[in-house]
Protein backbone atom coordinates (compact mmCIF):
# COMPACT_ATOMS: atom_id res chain seq x y z
CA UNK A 1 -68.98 -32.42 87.56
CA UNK A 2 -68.00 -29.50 90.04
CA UNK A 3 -68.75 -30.71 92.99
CA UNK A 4 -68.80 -29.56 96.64
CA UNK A 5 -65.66 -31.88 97.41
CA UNK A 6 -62.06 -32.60 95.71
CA UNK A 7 -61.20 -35.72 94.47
CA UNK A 8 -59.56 -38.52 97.38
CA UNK A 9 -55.97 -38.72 96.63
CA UNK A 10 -54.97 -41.53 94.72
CA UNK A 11 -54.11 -44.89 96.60
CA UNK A 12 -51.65 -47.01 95.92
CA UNK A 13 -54.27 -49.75 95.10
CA UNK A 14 -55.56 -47.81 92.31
CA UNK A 15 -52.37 -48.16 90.61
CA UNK A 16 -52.60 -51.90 91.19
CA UNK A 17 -56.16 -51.62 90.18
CA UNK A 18 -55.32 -50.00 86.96
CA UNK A 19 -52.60 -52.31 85.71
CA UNK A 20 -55.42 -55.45 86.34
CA UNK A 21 -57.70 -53.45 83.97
CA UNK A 22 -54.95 -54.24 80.88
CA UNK A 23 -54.38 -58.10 82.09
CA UNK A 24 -57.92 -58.95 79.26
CA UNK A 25 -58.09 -57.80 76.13
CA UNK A 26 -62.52 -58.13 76.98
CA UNK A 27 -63.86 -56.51 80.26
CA UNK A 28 -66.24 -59.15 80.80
CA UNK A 29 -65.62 -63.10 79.26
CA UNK A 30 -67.89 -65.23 80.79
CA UNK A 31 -65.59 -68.34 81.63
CA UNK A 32 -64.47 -70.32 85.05
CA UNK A 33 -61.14 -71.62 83.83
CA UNK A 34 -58.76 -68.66 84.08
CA UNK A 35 -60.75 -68.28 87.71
CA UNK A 36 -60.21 -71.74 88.86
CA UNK A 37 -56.26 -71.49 87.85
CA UNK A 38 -55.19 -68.76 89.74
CA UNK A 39 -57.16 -69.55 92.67
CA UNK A 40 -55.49 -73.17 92.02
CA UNK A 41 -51.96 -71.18 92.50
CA UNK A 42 -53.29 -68.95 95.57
CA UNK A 43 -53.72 -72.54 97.82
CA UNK A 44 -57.41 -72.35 97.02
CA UNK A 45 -58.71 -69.80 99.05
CA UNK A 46 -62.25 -70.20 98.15
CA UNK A 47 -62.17 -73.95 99.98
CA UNK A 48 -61.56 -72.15 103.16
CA UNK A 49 -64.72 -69.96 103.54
CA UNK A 50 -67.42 -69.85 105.85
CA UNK A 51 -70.86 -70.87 105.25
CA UNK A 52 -71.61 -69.41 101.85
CA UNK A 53 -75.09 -67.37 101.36
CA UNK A 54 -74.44 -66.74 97.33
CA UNK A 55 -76.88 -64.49 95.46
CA UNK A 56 -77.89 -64.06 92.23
CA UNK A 57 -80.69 -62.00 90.32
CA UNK A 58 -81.30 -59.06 88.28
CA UNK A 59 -82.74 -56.77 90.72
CA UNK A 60 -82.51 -56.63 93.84
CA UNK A 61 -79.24 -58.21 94.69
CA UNK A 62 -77.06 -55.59 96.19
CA UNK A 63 -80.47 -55.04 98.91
CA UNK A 64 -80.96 -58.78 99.98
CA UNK A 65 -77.28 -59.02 100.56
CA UNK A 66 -77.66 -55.65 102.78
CA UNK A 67 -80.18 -56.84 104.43
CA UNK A 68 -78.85 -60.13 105.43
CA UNK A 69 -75.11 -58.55 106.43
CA UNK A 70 -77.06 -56.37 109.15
CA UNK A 71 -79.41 -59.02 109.96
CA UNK A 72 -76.60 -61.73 110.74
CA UNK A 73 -74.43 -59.05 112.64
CA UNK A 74 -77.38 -58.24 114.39
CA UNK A 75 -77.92 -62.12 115.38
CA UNK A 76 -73.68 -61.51 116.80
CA UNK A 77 -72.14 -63.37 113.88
CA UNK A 78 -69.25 -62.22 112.09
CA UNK A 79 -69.90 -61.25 108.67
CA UNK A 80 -67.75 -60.58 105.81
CA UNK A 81 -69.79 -59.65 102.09
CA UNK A 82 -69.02 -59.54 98.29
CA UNK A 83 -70.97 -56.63 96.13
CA UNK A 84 -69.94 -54.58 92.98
CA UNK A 85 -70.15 -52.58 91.36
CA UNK A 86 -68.84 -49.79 93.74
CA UNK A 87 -70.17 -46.33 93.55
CA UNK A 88 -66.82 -44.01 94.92
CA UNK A 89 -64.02 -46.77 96.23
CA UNK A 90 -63.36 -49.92 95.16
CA UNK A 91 -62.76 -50.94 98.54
CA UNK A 92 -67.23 -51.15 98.93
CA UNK A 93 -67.11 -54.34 97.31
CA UNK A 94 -65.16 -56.15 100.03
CA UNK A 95 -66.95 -56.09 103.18
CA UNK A 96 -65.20 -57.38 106.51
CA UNK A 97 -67.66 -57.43 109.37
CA UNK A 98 -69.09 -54.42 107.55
CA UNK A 99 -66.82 -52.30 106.72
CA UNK A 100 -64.89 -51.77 103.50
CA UNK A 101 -61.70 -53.48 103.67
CA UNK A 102 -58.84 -50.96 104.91
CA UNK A 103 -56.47 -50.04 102.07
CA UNK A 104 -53.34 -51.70 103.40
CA UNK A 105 -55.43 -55.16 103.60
CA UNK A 106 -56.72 -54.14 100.27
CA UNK A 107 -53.58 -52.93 98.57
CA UNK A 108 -52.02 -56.45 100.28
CA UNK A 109 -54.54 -58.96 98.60
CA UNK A 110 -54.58 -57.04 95.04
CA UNK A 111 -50.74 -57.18 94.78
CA UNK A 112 -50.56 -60.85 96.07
CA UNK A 113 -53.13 -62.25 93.37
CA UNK A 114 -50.94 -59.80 90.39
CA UNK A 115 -47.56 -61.45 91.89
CA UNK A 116 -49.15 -65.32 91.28
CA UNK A 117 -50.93 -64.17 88.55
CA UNK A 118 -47.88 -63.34 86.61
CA UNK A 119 -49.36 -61.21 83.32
CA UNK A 120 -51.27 -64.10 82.87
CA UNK A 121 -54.67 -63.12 80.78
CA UNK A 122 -57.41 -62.81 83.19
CA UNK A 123 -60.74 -60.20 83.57
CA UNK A 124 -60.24 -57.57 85.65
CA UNK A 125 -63.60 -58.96 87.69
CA UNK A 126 -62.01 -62.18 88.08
CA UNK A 127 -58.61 -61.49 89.53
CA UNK A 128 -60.39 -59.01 91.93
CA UNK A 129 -63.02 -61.52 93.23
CA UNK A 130 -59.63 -64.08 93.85
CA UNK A 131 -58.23 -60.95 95.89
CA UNK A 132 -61.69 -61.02 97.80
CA UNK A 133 -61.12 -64.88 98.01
CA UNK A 134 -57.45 -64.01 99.70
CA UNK A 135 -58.59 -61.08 101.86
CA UNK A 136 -61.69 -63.50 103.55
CA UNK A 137 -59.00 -66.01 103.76
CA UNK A 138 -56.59 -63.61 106.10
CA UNK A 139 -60.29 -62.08 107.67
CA UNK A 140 -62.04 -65.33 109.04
CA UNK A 141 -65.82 -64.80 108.98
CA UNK A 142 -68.59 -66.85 110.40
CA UNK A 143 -70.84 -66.58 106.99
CA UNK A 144 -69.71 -65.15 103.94
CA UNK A 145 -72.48 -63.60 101.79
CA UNK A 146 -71.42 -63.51 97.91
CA UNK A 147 -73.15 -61.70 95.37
CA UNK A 148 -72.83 -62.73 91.52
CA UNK A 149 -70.99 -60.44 89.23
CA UNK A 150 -73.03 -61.09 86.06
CA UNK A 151 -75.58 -64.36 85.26
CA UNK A 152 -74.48 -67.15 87.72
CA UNK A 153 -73.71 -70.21 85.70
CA UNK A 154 -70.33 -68.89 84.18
CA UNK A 155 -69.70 -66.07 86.71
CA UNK A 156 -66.31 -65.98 88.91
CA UNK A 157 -67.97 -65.95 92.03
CA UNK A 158 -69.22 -69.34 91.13
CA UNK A 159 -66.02 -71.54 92.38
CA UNK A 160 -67.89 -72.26 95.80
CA UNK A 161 -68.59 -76.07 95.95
CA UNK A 162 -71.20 -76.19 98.45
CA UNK A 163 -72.49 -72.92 99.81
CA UNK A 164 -75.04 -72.90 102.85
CA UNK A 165 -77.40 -71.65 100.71
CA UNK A 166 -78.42 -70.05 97.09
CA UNK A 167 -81.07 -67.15 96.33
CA UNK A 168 -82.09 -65.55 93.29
CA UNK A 169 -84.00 -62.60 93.01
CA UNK A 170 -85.98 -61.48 90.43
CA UNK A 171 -84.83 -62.26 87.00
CA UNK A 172 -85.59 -59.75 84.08
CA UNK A 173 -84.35 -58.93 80.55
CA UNK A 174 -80.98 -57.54 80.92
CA UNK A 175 -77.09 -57.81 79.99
CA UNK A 176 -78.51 -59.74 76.60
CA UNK A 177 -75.15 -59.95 75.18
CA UNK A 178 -74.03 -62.00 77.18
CA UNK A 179 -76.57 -64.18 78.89
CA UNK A 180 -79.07 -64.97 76.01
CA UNK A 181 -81.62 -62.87 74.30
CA UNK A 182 -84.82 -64.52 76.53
CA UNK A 183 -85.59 -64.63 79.78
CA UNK A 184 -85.52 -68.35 80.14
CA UNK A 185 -82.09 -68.10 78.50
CA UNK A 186 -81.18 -65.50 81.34
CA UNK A 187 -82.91 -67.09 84.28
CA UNK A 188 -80.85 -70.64 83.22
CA UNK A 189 -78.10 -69.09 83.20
CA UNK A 190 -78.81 -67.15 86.97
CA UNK A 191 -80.14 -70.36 88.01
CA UNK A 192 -76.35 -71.83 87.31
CA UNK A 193 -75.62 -71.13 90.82
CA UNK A 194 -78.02 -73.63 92.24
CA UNK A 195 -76.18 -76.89 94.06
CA UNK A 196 -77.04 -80.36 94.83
CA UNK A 197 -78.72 -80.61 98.13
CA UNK A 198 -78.14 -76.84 99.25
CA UNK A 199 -81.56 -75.19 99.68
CA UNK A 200 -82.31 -72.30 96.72
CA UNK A 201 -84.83 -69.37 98.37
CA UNK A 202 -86.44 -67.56 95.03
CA UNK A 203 -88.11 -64.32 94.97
CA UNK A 204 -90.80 -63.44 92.78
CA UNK A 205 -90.15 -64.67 89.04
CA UNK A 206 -91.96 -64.30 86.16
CA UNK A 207 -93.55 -67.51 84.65
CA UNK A 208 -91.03 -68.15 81.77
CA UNK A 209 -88.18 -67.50 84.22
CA UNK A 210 -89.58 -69.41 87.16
CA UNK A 211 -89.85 -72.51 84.93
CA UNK A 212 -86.45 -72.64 83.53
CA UNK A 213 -85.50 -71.97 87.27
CA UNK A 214 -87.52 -74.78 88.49
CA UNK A 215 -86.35 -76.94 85.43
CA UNK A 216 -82.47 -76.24 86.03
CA UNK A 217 -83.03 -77.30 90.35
CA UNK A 218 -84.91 -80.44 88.70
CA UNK A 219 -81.85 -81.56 86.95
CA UNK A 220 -79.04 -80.17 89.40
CA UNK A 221 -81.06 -81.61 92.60
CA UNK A 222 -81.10 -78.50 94.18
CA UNK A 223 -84.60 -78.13 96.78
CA UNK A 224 -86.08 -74.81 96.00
CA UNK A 225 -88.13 -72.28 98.37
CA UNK A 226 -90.17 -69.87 96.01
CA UNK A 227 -92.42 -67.24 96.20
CA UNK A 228 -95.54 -67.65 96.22
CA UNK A 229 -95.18 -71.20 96.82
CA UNK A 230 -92.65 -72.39 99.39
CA UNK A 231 -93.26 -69.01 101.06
CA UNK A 232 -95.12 -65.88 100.88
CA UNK A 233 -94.99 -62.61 102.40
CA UNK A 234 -97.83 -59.44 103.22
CA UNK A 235 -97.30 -55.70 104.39
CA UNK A 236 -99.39 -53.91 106.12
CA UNK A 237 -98.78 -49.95 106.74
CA UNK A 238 -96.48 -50.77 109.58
CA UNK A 239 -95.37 -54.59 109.76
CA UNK A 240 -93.90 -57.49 107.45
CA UNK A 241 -95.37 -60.74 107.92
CA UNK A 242 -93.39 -63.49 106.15
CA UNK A 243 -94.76 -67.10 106.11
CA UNK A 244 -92.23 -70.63 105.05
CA UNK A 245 -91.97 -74.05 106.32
CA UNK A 246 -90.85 -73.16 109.66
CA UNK A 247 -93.81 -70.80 110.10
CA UNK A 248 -94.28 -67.39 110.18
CA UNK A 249 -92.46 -63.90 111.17
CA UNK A 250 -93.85 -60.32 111.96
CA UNK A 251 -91.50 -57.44 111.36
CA UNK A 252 -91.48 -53.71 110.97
CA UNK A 253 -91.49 -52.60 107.60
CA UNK A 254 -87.45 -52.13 106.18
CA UNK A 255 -85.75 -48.80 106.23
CA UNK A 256 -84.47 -48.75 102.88
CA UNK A 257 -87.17 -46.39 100.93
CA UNK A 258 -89.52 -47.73 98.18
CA UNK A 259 -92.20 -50.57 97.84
CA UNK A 260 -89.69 -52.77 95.99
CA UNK A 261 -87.75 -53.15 99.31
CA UNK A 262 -90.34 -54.83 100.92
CA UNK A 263 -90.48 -57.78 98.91
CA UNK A 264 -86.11 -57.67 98.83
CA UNK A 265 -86.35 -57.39 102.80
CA UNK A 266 -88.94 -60.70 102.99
CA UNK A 267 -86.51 -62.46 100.90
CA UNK A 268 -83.78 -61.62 102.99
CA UNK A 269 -86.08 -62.69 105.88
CA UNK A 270 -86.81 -65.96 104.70
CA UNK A 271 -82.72 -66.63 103.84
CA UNK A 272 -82.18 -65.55 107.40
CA UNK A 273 -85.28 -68.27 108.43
CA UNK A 274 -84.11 -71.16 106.44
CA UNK A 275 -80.24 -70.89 106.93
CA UNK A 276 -78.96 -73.91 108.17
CA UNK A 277 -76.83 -74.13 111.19
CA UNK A 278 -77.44 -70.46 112.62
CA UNK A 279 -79.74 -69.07 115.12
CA UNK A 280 -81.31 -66.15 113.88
CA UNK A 281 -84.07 -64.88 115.77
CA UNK A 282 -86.95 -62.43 114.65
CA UNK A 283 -85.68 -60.13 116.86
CA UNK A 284 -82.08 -60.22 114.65
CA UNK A 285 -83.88 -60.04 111.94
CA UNK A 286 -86.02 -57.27 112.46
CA UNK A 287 -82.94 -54.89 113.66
CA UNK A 288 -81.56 -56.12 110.39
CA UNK A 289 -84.47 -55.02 108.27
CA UNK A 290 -84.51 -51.62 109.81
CA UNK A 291 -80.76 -51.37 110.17
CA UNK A 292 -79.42 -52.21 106.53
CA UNK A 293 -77.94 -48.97 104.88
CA UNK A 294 -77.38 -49.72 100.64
CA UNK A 295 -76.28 -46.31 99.32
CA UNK A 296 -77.36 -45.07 95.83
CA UNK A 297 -80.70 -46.65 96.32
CA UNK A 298 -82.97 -44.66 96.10
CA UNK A 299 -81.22 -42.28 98.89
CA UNK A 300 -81.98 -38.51 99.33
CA UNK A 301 -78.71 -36.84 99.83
CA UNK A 302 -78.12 -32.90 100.21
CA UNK A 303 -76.82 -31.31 97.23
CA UNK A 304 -74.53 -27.84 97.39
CA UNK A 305 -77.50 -24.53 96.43
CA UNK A 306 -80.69 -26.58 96.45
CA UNK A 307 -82.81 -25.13 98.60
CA UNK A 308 -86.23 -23.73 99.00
CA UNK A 309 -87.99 -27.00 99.26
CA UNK A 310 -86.77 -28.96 96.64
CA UNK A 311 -85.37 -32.84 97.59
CA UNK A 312 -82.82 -34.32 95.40
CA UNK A 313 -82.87 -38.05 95.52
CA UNK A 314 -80.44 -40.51 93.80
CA UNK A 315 -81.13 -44.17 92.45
CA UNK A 316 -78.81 -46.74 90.31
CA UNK A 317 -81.68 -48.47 89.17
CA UNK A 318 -80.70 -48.86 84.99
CA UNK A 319 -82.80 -51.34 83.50
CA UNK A 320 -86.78 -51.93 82.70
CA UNK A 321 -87.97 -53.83 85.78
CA UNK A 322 -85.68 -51.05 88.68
CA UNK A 323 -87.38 -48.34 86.42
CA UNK A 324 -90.97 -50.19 87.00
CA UNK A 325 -90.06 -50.19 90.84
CA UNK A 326 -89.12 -46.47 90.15
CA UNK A 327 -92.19 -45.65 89.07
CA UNK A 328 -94.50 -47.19 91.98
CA UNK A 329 -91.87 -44.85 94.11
CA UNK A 330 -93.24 -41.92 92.16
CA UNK A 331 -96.60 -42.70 92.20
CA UNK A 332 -96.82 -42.05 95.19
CA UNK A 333 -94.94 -38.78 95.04
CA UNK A 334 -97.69 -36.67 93.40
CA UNK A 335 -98.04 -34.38 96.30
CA UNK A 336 -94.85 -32.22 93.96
CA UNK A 337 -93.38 -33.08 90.56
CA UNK A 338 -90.64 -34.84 89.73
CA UNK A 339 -87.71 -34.00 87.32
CA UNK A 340 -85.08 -36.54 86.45
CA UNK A 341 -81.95 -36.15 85.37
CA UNK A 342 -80.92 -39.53 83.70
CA UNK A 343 -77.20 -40.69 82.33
CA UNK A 344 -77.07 -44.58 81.32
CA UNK A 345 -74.12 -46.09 79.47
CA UNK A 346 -74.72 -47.44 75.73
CA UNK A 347 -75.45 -50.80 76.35
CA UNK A 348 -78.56 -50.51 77.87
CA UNK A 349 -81.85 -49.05 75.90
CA UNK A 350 -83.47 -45.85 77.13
CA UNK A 351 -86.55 -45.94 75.64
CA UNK A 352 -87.12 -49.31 78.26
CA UNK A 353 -85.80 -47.29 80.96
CA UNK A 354 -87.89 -43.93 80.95
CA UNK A 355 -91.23 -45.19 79.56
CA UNK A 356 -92.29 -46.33 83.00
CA UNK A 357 -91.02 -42.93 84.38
CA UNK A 358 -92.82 -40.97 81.19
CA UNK A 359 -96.18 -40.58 83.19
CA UNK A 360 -94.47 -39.23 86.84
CA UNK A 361 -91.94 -37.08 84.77
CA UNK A 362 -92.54 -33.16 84.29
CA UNK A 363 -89.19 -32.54 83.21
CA UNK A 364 -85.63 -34.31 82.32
CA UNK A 365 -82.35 -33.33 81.77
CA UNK A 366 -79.75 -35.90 79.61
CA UNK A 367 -76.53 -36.16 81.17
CA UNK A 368 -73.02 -37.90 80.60
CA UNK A 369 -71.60 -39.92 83.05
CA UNK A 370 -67.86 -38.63 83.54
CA UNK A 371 -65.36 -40.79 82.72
CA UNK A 372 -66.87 -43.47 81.25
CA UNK A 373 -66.34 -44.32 77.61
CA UNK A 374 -69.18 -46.54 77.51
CA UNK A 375 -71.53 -43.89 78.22
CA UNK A 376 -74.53 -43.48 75.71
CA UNK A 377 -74.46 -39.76 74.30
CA UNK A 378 -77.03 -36.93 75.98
CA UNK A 379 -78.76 -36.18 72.43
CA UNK A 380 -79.60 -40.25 72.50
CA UNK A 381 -80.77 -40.00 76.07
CA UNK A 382 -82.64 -36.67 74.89
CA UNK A 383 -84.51 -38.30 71.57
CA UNK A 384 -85.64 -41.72 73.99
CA UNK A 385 -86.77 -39.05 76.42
CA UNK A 386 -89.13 -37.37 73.90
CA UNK A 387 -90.56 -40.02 72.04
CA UNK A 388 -91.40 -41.38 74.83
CA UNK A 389 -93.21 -38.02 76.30
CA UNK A 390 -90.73 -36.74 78.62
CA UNK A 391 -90.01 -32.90 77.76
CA UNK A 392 -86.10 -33.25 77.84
CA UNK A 393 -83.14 -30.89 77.32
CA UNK A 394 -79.37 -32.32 77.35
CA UNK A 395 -76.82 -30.79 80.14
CA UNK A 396 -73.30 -30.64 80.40
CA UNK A 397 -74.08 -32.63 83.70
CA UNK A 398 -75.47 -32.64 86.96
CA UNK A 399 -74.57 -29.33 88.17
CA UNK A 400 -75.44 -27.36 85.16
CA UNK A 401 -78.69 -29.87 85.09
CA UNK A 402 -80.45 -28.81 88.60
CA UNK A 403 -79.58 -25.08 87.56
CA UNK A 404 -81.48 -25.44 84.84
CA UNK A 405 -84.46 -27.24 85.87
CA UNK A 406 -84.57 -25.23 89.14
CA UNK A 407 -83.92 -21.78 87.61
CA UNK A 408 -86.96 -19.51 87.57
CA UNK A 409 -89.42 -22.13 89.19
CA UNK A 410 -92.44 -21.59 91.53
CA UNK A 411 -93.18 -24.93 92.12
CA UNK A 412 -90.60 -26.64 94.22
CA UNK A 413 -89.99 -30.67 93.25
CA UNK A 414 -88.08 -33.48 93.83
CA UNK A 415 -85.16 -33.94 91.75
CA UNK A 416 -84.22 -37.70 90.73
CA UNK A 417 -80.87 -38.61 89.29
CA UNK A 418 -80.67 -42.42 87.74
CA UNK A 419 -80.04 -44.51 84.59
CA UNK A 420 -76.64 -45.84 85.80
CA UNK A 421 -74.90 -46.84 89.11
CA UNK A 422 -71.74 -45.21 87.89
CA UNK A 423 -73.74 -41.79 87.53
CA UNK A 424 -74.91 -42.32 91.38
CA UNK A 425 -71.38 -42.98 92.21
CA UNK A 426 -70.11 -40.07 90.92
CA UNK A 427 -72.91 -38.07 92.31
CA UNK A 428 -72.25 -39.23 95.91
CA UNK A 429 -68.59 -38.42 95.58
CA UNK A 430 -69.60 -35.27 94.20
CA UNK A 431 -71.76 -34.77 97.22
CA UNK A 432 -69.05 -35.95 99.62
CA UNK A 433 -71.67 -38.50 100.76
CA UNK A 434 -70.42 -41.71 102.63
CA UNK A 435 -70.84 -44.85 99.93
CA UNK A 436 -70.55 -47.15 102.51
């Protein structure tokens, strides 16, 4: 991609980053035991955390945990927060009070945890979450908010004994390979995070996954607050009202854009409502909702020679269910048409992806997504596209992509690139727009 900004110079924890890539013969083995040894030989790190708010979910993760680090820094509490993937720097997925750990603290933790680790085999996701664990450690907090890597049950982040409390948001077919063909198979396997005792705040769940949810806090002991149930939420044009056991909260509607965030901002509500041991008013809460910034979600960013009314939006939604939410977006965008541009790496199917889109879509261009190996070839992209009634064209990628679809037209329309987080990412640094 040419874009309007040169590449950051290297850091010296990308080199450290790179050699952890080689340490694992698999990028992702779904497994505590290499996890639980080195943080064994880094003095435990994870025992000394804050209360723990630890998320899980298909959708909708990355949101809730933005809206409840800007809801409890809003209430004056010190926050620090675990996300990935990042879109431009690594350094996103470590949070300290809200900012992306500085590269010296960063650089510190990643060569600390290669030093113990010693070559030892380990995924490149697990030896970075210990160098989260270290970097928290050396960064008190008063709440740590931890989002799951991939399932729950098995994941690395999954080493915290007793957090304050567990959420899972909506569960939906994805990442089959490794966490079961089903959806009850996937929501057990989410549901893997929920503890003895500690309070588990579920959003809305579809009725195979709910059960198995419900089925797996049955056995585990694990009180549940669900949607629907425990708690319920309603919108209005201007206001959220959320309803639980400890009554019931009016806020302004959230300011990240779409319909979907609505129901992630009422969870995030409700997390902020039950936590235990914290006073979190609804005036925290609603600065919080209104405050939370979560780049590459659905986020309209400039973009070098678009002009002339056009918007170009961006959103790392990838799977069947964000595309769904994608589509009520669109819906309501009918007052100009929408092109996409789409790049998605070769695990995922396309045909799931665009046939929501297929009815909002006048045009779409098939991209790559540089520098990813994994990413599923333009002419596949293209063939999903059109059997699924998307006129579609392949690009070279994004620049050559709006020239194309904006060369020669009288209609002025939004332009909406998606089908993979890494794409976003790439887009944003293109862009030279912040990712955190």
């Amino acid at each position: 991609m040419s874009g309007a900004h040169e590449q950051a110079a290297p850091r010296e924890s990308d080199a450290i980053l790179a050699r952890l890539l080689d340490l694992h013969p698999k990028a992702i083995d779904l497994s505590l035991g290499r996890m639980t040894r080195l943080l064994d030989a880094l003095g435990n790190p994870e025992r000394t955390m804050p209360p723990v708010i630890h998320v899980a979910g298909t959708n909708g993760k990355g949101s809730v945990v933005a809206f409840l680090d800007a809801t409890l820094r809003a209430a004056g509490y010190r926050v620090n927060s675990y996300v990935s993937p990042h879109l431009v720097r690594f350094a996103e997925r470590i949070r300290l009070n809200g900012v992306p750990i500085a590269e010296g603290r960063l650089r510190e933790s990643l060569a600390h945890c290669e030093e113990v680790n010693d070559g030892a085999p380990i995924t490149f996701f697990e030896i970075t979450t210990a160098a989260a664990f270290h970097a928290f450690r050396q960064h008190p907090a008063d709440v740590l908010v931890l989002e799951v890597g991939l399932g729950g049950r098995l994941d690395a982040t999954n080493v915290i004994a007793r957090p304050a409390l567990t959420v899972i948001t909506p569960v939906s077919i994805d990442h089959t390979h490794y966490l079961g063909e089903t959806l009850p198979l996937i929501a057990a396997e989410k549901a893997g995070i929920l503890k003895q005792g500690v309070t588990g705040v579920i959003g809305r769940q579809d009725t195979e996954g709910g059960t198995e949810i419900g089925r797996v806090a049955g056995e585990v002991g694990a009180p549940l607050a669900r949607l629907n149930r425990e708690w319920s939420f309603e919108r209005s044009d201007s206001h959220l009202l959320v309803r639980d056991a400890s009554g019931e909260g009016r806020y302004p509607l959230p300011g990240l854009a779409g319909a979907h965030q609505v129901e992630n901002a009422a969870l995030a509500a409700v997390c902020a409502r039950l936590l235990p041991g914290f006073d979190i008013g609804d005036a925290a809460i609603a600065r919080g909702l209104q405050q939370a910034s979560w780049p590459g979600r659905l986020q309209r960013i400039p973009w070098a020679g678009l002009a002339g009314g056009w918007e170009f939006w961006v959103d790392g939604g990838h799977n069947e269910a964000a595309a769904l939410a994608l589509a009520r977006v669109a819906e309501g965008w009918a007052e100009r048409p929408l092109d996409l541009v789409v790049g998605m790496l070769n695990t995922r199917p396309p045909r799931d992806f665009l046939r929501p889109l297929a009815p909002f879509a006048r045009r779409m261009a098939a991209v790559p997504i540089p520098g990813q190996a994994a990413s599923a070839r333009p002419e596949d992209i293209e063939a999903a596209a059109r059997s699924s009634g998307i006129a579609c064209e392949t690009d070279a990628g994004v620049d050559e992509a709006v020239a194309r679809l904006t060369a020669g037209s009288t209609q002025p329309g939004r332009i909406l690139v998606c089908g993979s987080l890494y794409l976003v990412g790439d887009v944003l640094a293109a862009a030279g727009v912040p990712a955190a």
